[in-house]
N, C-alpha and C. Protein backbone atom coordinates (compact mmCIF):
# COMPACT_ATOMS: atom_id res chain seq x y z
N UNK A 1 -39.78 298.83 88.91
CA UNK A 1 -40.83 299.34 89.76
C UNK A 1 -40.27 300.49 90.59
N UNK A 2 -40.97 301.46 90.73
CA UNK A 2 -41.09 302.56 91.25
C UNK A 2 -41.09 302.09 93.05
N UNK A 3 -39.86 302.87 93.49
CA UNK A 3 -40.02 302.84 94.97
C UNK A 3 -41.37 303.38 95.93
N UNK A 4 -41.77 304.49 95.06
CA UNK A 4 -42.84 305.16 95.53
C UNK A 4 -44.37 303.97 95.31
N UNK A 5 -44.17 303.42 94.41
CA UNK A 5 -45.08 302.35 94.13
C UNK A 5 -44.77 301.10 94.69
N UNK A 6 -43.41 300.62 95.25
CA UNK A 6 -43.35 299.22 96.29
C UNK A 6 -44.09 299.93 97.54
N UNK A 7 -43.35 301.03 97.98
CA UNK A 7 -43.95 301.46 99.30
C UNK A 7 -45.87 301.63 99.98
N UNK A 8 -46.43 302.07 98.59
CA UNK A 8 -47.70 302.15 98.33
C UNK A 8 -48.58 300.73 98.13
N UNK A 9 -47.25 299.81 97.44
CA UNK A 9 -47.95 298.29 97.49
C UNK A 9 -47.74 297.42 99.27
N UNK A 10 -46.96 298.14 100.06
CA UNK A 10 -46.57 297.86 101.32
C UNK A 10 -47.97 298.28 102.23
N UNK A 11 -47.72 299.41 101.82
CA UNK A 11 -48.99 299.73 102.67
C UNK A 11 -50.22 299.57 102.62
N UNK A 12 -51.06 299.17 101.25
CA UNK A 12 -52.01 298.46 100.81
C UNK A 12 -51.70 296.81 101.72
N UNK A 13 -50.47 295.95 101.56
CA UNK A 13 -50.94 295.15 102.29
C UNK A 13 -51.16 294.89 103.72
N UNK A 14 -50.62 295.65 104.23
CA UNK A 14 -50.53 296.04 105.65
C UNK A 14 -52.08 296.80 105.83
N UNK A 15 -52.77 297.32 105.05
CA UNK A 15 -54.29 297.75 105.32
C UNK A 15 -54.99 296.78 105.00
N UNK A 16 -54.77 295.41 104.43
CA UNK A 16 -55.40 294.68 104.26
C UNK A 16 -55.75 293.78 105.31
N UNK A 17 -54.37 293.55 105.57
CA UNK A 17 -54.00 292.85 107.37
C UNK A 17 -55.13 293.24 108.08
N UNK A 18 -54.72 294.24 108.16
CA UNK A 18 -55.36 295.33 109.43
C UNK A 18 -57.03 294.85 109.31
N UNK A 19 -57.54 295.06 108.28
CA UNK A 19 -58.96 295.09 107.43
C UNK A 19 -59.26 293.66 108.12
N UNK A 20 -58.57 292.43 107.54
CA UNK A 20 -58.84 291.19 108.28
C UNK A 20 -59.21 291.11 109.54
N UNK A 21 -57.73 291.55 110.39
CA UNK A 21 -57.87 290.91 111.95
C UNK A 21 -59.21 292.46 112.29
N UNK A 22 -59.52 293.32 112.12
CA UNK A 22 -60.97 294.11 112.45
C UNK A 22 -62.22 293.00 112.40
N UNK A 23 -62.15 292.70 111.29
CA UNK A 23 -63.24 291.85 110.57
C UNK A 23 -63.18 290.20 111.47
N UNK A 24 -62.32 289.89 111.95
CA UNK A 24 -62.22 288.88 112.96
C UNK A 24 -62.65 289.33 114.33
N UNK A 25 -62.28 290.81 115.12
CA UNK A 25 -62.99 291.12 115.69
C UNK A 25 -63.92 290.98 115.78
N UNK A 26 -64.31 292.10 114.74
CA UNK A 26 -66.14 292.44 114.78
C UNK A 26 -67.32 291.21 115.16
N UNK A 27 -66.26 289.60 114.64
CA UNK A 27 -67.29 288.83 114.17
C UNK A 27 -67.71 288.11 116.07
N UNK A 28 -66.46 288.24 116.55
CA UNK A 28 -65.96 287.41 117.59
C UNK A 28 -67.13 288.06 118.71
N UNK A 29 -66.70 289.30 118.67
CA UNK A 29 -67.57 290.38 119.52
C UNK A 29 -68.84 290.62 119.16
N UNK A 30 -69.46 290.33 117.73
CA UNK A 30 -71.46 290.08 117.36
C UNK A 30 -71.50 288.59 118.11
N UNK A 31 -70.62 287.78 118.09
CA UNK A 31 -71.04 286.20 118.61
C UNK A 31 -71.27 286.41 119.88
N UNK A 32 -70.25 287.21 120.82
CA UNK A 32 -70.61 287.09 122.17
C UNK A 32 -71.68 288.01 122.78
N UNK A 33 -72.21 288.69 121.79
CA UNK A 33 -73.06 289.82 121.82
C UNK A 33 -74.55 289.06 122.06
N UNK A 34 -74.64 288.66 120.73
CA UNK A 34 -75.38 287.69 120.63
C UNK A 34 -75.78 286.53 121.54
N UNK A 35 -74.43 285.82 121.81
CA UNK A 35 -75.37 284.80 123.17
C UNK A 35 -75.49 285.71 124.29
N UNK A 36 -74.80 287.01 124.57
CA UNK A 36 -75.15 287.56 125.59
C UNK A 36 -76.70 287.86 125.62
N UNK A 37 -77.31 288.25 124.81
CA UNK A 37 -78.38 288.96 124.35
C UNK A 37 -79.26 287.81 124.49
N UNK A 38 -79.28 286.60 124.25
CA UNK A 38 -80.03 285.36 123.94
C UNK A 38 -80.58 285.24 125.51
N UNK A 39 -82.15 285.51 125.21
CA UNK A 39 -82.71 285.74 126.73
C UNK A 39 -83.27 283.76 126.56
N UNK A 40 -83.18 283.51 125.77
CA UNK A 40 -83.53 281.99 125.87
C UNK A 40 -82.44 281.18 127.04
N UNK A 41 -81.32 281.36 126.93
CA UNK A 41 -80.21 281.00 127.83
C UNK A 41 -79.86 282.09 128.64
N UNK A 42 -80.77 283.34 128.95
CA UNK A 42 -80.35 284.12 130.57
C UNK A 42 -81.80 284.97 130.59
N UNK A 43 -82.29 284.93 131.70
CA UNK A 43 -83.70 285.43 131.75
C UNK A 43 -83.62 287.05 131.81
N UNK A 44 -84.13 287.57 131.27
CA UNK A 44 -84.08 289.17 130.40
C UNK A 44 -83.41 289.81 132.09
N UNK A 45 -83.94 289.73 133.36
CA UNK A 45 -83.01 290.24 134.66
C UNK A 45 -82.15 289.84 135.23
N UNK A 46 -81.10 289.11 134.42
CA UNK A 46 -80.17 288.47 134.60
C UNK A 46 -78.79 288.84 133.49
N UNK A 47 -79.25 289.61 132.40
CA UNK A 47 -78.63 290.06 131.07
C UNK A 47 -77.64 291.13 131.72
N UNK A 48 -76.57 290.94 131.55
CA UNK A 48 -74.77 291.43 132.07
C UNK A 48 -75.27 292.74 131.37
N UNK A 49 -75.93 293.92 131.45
CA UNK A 49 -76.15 294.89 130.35
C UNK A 49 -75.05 295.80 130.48
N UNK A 50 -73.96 295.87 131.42
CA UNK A 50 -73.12 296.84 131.55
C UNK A 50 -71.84 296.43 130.70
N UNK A 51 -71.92 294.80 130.98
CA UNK A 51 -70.70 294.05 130.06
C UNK A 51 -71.44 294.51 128.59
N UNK A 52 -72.39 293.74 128.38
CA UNK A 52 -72.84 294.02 126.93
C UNK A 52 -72.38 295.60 126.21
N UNK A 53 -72.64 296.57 127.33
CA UNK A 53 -72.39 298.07 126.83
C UNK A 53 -71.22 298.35 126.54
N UNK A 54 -70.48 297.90 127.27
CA UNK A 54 -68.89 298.02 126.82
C UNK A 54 -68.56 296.80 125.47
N UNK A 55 -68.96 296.36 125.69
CA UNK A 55 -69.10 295.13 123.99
C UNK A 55 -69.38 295.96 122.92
N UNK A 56 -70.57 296.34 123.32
CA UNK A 56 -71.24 296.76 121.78
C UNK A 56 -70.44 298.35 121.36
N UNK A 57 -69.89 299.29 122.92
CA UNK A 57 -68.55 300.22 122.38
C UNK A 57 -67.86 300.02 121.63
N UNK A 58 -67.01 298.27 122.12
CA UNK A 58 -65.84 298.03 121.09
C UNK A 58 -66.43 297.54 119.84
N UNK A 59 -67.45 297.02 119.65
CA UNK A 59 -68.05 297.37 118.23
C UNK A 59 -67.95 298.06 117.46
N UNK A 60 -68.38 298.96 117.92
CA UNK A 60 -68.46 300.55 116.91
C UNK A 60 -67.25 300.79 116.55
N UNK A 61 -66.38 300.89 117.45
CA UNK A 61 -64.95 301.35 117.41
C UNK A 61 -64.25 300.75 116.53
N UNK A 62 -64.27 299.44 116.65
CA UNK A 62 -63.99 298.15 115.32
C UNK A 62 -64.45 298.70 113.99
N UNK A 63 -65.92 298.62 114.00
CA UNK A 63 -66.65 298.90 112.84
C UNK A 63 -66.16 300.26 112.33
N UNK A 64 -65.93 301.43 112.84
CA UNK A 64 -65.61 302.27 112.41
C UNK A 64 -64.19 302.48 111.74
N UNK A 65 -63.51 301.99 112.96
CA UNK A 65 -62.02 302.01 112.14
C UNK A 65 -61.99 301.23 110.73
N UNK A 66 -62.90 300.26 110.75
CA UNK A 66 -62.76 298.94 109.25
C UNK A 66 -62.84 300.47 108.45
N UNK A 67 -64.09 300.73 108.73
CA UNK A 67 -64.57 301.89 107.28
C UNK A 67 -63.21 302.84 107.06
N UNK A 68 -62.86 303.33 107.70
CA UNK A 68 -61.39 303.90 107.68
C UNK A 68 -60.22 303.05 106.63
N UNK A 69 -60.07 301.70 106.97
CA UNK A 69 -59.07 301.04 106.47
C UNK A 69 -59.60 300.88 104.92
N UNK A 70 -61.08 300.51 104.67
CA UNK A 70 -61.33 300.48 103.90
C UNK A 70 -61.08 301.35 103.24
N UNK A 71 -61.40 302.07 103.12
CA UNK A 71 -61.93 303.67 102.41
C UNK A 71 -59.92 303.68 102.07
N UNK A 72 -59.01 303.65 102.73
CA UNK A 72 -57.34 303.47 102.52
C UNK A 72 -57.17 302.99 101.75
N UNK A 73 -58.04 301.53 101.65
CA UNK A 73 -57.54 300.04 100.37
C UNK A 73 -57.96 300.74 99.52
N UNK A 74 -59.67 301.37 99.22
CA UNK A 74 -59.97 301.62 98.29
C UNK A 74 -58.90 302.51 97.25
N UNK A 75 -58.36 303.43 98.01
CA UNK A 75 -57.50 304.73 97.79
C UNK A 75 -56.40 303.84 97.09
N UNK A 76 -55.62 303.33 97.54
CA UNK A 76 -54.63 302.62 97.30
C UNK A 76 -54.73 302.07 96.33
N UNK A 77 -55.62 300.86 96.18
CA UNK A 77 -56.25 300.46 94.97
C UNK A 77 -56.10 301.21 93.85
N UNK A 78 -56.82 302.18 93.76
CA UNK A 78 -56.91 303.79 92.96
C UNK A 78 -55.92 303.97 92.18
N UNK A 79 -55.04 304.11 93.73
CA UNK A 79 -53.84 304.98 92.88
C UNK A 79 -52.35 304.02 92.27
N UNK A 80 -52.88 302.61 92.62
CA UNK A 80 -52.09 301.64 92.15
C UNK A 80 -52.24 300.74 90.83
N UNK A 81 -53.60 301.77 89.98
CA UNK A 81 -53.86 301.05 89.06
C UNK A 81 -53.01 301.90 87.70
């Protein structure tokens, strides 16, 4: 095996990692989003909307970087076949 190809299989798994603990994020941060949001358990003028706003930031930020890592695996993938 090609050094240039262990190194490329290194870094595919290390984007995979990465890909996971995002995806553990994302899920952790829609859950608390979610009961935040749940006006059944907080009456709609009582809803933390400034906490929520900074929540749903690190959302995006999550979500976006995944597409990034992804779009890497995919590459990797690619060029490891």
């Amino acid at each position: 095996m090609s050094l240039e190809r262990a190194a490329m299989q290194g870094r595919l798994a290390e984007a995979k990692q990465k890909g996971d603990k995002l995806k553990l994020k994302i899920e952790g941060v829609t859950r608390t989003l979610r009961t935040g949001l749940n006006t059944a358990l907080t009456p709609p003028e009582e809803l933390e909307i400034p906490l929520l706003d900074e929540q749903w930031d690190e959302l995006k930020m999550a979500w976006a970087e995944l597409q990034g890592v992804n779009s890497a695996i995919a590459h990797l993938e690619r060029e490891l076949r």
